[in-house]
N, C-alpha and C. Protein backbone atom coordinates (compact mmCIF):
# COMPACT_ATOMS: atom_id res chain seq x y z
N UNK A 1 -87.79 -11.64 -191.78
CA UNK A 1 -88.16 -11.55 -190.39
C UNK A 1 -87.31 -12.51 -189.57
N UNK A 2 -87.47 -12.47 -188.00
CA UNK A 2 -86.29 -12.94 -187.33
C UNK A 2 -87.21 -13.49 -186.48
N UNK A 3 -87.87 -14.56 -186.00
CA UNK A 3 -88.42 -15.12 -185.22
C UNK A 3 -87.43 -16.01 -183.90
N UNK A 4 -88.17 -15.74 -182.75
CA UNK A 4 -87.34 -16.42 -181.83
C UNK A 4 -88.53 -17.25 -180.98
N UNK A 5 -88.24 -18.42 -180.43
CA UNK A 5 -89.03 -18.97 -179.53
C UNK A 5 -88.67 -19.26 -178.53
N UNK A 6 -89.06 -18.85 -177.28
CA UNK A 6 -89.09 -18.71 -176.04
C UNK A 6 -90.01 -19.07 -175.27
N UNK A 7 -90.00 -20.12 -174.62
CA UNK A 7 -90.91 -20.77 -173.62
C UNK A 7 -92.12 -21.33 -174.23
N UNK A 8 -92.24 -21.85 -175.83
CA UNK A 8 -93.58 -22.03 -176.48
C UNK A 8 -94.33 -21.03 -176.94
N UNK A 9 -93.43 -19.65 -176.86
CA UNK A 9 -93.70 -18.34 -177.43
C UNK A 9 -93.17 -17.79 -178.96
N UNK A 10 -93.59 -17.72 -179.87
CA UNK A 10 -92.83 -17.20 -181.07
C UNK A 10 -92.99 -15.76 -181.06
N UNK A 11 -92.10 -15.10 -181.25
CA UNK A 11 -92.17 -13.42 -181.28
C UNK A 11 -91.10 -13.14 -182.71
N UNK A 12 -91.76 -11.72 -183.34
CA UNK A 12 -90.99 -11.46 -184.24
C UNK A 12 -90.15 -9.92 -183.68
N UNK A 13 -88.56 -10.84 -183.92
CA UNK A 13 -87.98 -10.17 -182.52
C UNK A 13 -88.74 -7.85 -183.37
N UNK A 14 -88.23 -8.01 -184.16
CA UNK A 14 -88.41 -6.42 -184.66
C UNK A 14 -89.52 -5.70 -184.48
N UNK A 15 -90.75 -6.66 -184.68
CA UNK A 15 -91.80 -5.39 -184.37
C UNK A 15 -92.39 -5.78 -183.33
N UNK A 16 -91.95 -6.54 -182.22
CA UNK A 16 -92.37 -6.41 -180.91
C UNK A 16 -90.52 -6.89 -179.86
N UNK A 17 -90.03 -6.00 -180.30
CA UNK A 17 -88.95 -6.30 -179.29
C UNK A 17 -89.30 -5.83 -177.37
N UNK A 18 -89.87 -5.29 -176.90
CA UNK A 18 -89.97 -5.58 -175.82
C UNK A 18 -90.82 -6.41 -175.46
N UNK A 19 -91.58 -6.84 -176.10
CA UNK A 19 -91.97 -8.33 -175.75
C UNK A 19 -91.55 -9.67 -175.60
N UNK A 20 -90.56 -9.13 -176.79
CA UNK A 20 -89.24 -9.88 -176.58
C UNK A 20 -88.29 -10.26 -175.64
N UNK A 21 -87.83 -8.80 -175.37
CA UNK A 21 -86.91 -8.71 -173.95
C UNK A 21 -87.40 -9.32 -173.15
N UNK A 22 -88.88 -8.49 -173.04
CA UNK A 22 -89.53 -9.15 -171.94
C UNK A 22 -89.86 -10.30 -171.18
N UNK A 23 -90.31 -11.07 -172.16
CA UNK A 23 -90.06 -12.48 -172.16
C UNK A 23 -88.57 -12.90 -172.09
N UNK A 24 -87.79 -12.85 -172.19
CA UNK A 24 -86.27 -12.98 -172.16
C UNK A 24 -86.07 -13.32 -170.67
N UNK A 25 -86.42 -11.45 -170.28
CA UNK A 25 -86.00 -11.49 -168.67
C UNK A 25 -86.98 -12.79 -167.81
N UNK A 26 -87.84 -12.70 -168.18
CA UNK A 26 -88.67 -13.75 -167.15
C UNK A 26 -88.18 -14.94 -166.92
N UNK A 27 -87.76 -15.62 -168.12
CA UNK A 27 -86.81 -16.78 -168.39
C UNK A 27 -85.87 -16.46 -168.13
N UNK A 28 -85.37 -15.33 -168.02
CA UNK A 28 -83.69 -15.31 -167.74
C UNK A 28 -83.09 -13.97 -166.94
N UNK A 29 -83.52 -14.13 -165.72
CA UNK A 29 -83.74 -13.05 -165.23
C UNK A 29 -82.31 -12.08 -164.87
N UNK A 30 -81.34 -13.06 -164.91
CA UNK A 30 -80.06 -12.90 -165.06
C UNK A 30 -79.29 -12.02 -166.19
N UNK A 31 -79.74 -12.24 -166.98
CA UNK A 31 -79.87 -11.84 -168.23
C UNK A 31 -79.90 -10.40 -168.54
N UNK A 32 -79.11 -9.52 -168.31
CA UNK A 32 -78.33 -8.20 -168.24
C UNK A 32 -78.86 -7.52 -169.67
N UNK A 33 -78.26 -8.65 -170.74
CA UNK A 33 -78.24 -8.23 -171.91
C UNK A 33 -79.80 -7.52 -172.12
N UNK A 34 -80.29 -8.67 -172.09
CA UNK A 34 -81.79 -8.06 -172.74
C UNK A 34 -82.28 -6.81 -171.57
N UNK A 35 -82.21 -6.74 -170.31
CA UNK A 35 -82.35 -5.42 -169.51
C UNK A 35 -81.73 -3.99 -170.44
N UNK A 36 -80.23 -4.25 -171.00
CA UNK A 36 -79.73 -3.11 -171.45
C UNK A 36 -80.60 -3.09 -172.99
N UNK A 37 -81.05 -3.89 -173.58
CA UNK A 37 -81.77 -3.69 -174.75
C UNK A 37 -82.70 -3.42 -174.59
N UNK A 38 -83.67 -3.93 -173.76
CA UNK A 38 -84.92 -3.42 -173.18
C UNK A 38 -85.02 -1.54 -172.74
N UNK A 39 -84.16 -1.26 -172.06
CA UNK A 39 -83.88 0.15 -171.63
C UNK A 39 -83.65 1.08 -173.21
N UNK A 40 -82.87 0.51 -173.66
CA UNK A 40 -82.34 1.19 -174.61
C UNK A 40 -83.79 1.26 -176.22
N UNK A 41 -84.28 0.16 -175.96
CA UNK A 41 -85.24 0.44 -176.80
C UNK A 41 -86.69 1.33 -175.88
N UNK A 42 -86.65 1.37 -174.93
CA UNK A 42 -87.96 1.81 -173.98
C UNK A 42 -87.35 3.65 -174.30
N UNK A 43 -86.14 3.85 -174.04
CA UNK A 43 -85.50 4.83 -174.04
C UNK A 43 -86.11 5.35 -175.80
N UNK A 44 -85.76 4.88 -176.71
CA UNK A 44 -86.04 5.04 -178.09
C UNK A 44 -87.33 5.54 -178.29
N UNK A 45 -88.01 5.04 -177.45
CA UNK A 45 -89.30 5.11 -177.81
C UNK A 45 -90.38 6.39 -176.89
N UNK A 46 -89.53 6.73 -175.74
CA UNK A 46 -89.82 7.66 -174.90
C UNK A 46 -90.64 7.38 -173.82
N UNK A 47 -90.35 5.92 -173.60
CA UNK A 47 -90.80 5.62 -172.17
C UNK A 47 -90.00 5.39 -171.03
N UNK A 48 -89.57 7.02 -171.13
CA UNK A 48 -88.33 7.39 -169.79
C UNK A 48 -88.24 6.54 -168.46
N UNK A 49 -89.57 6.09 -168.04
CA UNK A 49 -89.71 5.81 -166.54
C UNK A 49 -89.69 4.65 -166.64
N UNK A 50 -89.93 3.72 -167.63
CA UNK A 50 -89.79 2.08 -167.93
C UNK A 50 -88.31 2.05 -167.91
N UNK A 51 -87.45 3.10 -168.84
CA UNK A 51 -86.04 3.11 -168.97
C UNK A 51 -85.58 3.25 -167.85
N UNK A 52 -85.25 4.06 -167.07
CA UNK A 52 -85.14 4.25 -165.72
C UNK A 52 -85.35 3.04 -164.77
N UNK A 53 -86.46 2.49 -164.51
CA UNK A 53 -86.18 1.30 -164.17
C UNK A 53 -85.14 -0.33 -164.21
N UNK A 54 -85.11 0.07 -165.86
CA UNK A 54 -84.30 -1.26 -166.30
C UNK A 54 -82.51 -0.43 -166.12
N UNK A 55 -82.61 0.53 -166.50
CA UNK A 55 -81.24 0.86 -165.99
C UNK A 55 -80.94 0.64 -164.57
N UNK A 56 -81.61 1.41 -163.92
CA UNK A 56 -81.69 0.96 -161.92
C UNK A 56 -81.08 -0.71 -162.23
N UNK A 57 -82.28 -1.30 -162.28
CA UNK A 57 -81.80 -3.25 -162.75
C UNK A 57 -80.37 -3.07 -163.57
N UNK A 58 -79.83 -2.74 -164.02
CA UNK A 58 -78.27 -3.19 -164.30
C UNK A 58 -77.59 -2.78 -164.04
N UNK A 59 -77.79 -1.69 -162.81
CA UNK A 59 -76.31 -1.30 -161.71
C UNK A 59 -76.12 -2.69 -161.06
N UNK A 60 -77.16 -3.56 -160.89
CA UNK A 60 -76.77 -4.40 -160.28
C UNK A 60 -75.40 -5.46 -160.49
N UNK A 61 -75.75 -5.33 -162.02
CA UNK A 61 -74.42 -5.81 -162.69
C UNK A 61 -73.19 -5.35 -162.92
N UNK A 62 -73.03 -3.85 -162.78
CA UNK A 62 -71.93 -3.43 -162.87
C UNK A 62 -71.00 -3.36 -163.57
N UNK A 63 -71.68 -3.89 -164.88
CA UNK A 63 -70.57 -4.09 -165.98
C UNK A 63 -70.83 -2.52 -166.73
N UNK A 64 -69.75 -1.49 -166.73
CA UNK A 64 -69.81 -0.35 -167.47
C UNK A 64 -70.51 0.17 -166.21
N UNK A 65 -70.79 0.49 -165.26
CA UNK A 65 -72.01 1.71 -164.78
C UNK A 65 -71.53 3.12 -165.18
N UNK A 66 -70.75 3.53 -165.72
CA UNK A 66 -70.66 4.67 -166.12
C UNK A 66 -71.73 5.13 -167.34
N UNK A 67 -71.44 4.12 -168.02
CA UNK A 67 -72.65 4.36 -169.16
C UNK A 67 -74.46 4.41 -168.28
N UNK A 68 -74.68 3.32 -167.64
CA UNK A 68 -75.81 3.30 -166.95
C UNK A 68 -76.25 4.30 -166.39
N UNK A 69 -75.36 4.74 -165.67
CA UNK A 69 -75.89 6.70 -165.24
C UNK A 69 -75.60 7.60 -166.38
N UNK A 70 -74.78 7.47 -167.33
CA UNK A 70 -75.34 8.50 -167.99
C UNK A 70 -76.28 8.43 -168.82
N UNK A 71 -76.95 6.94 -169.07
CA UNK A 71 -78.34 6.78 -170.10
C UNK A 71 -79.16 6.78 -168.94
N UNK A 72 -79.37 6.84 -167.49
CA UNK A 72 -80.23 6.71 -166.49
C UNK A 72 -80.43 8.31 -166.32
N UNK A 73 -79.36 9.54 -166.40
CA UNK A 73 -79.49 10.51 -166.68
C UNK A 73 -80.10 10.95 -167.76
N UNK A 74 -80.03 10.73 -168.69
CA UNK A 74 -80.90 11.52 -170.09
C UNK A 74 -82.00 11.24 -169.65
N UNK A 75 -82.70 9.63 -169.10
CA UNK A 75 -84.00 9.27 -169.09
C UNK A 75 -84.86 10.09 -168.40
N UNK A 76 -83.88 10.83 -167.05
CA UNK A 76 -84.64 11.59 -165.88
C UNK A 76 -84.50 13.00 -166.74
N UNK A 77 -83.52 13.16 -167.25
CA UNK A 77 -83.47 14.78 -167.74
C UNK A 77 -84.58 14.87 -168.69
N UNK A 78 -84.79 13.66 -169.70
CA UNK A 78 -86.21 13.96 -170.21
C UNK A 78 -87.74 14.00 -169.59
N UNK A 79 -87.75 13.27 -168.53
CA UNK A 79 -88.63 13.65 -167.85
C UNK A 79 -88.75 14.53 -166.88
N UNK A 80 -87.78 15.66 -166.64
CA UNK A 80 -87.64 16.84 -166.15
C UNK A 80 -87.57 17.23 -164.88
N UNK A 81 -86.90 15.89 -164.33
CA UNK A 81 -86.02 15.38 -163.24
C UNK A 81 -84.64 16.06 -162.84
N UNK A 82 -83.94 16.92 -163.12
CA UNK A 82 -82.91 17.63 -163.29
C UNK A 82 -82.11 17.46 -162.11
N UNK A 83 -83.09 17.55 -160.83
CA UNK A 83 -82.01 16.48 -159.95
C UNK A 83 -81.23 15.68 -159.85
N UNK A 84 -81.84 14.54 -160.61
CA UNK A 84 -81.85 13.39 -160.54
C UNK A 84 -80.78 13.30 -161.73
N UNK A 85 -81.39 13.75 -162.53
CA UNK A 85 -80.49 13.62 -163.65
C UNK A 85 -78.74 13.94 -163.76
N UNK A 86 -78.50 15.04 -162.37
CA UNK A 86 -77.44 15.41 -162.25
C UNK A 86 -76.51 14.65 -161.50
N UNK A 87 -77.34 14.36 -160.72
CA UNK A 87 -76.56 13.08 -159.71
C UNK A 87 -75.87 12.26 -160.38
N UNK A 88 -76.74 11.30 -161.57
CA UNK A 88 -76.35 10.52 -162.17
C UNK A 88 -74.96 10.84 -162.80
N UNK A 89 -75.18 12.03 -163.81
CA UNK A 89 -74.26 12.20 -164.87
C UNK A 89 -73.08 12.60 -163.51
N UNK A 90 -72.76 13.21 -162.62
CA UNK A 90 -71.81 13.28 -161.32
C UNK A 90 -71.09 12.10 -160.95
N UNK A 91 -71.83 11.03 -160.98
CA UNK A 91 -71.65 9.76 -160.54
C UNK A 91 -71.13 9.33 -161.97
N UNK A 92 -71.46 9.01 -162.94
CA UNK A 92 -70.85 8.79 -164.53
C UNK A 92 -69.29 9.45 -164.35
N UNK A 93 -69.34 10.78 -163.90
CA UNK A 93 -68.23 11.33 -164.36
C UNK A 93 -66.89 10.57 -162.94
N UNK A 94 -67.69 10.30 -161.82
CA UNK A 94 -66.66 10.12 -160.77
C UNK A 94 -65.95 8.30 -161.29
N UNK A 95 -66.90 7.96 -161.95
CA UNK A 95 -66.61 6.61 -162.04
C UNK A 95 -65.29 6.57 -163.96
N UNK A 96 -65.78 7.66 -164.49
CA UNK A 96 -64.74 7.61 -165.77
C UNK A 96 -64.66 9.22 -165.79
N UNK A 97 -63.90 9.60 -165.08
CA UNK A 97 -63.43 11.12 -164.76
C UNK A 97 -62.79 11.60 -166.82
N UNK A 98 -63.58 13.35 -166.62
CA UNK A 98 -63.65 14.04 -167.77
C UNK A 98 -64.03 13.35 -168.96
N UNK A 99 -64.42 12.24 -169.24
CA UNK A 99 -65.39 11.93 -170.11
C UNK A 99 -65.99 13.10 -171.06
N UNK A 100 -65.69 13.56 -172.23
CA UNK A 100 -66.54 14.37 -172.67
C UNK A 100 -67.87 14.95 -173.33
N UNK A 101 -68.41 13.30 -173.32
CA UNK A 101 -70.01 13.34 -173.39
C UNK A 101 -70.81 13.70 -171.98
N UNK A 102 -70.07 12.81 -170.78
CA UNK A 102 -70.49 13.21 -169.57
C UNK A 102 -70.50 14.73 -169.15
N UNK A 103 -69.22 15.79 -169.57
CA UNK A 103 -68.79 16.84 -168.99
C UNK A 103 -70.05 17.71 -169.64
N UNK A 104 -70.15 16.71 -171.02
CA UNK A 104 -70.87 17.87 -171.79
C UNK A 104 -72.44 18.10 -170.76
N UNK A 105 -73.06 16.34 -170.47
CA UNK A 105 -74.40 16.34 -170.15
C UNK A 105 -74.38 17.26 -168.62
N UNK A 106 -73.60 17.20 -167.99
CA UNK A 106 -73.24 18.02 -167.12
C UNK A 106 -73.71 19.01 -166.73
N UNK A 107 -72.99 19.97 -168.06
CA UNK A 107 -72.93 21.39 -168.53
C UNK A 107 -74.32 21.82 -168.76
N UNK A 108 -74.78 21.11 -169.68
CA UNK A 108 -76.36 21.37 -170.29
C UNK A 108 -77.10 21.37 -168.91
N UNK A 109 -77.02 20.05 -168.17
CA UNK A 109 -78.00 20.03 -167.24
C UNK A 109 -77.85 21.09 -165.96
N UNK A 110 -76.79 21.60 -165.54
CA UNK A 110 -76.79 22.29 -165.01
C UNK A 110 -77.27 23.98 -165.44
N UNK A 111 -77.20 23.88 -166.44
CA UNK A 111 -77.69 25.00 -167.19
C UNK A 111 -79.40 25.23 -167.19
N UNK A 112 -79.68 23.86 -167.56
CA UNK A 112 -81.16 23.82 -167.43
C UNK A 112 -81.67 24.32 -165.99
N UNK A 113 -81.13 23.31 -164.50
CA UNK A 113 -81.47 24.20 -163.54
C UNK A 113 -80.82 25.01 -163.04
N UNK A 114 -80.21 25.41 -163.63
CA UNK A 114 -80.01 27.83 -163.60
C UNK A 114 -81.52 28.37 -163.83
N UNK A 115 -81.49 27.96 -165.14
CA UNK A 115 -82.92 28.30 -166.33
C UNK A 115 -83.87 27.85 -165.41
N UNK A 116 -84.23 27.23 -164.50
CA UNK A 116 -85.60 26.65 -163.98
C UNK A 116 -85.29 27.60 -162.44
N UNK A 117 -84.29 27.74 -162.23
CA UNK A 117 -84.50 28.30 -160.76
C UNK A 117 -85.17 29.97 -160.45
């Protein structure tokens, strides 16, 4: 096990990692890293709209946003946001043009609202 202590807090980072993060950000609100781990595990776990949030929180940083919209896209496309979701992956693609994971999420999502209209 991997224990960390934080603020007089011991957490075992693996089977409570967003408690982890969580605590992270409070202390360190700056702290990008644990936002993109936080998302990425909220994402894992299928809590799209928690993910979504913490992604929103690291455009602020700007390091990569290409990736950020396109994991801010899957989060909305799973919650069946297709709008939203398109914007993003649009914005992914304007910021690292033909990307072919982006072109792909694109494709799909636009497909989906064909299929929904």
């Amino acid at each position: 096990m991997v224990f960390v202590v934080i603020s007089q807090h011991r957490f075992d980072v693996f089977n409570n990692p967003i408690q982890y993060y969580s605590l992270k950000i409070e202390n360190f609100p700056q702290d990008y890293t644990s936002y993109n781990l936080r998302a990425h595990t909220y994402q894992w776990l299928g809590e799209y709209e928690l993910a979504i949030l913490d992604f929103t929180k690291l455009l602020e940083s700007s390091i990569q946003p290409y990736k950020i919209y396109n994991n801010r896209g899957l989060c909305y496309e799973k919650i069946g946001d297709y709008h939203n979701a398109l914007v993003d992956y649009q914005t992914a693609n304007a910021l690292l043009p033909n990307n072919k994971v982006i072109l792909l999420n694109i494709e799909i999502i636009e497909n989906m609202i064909k299929s929904n209209e």
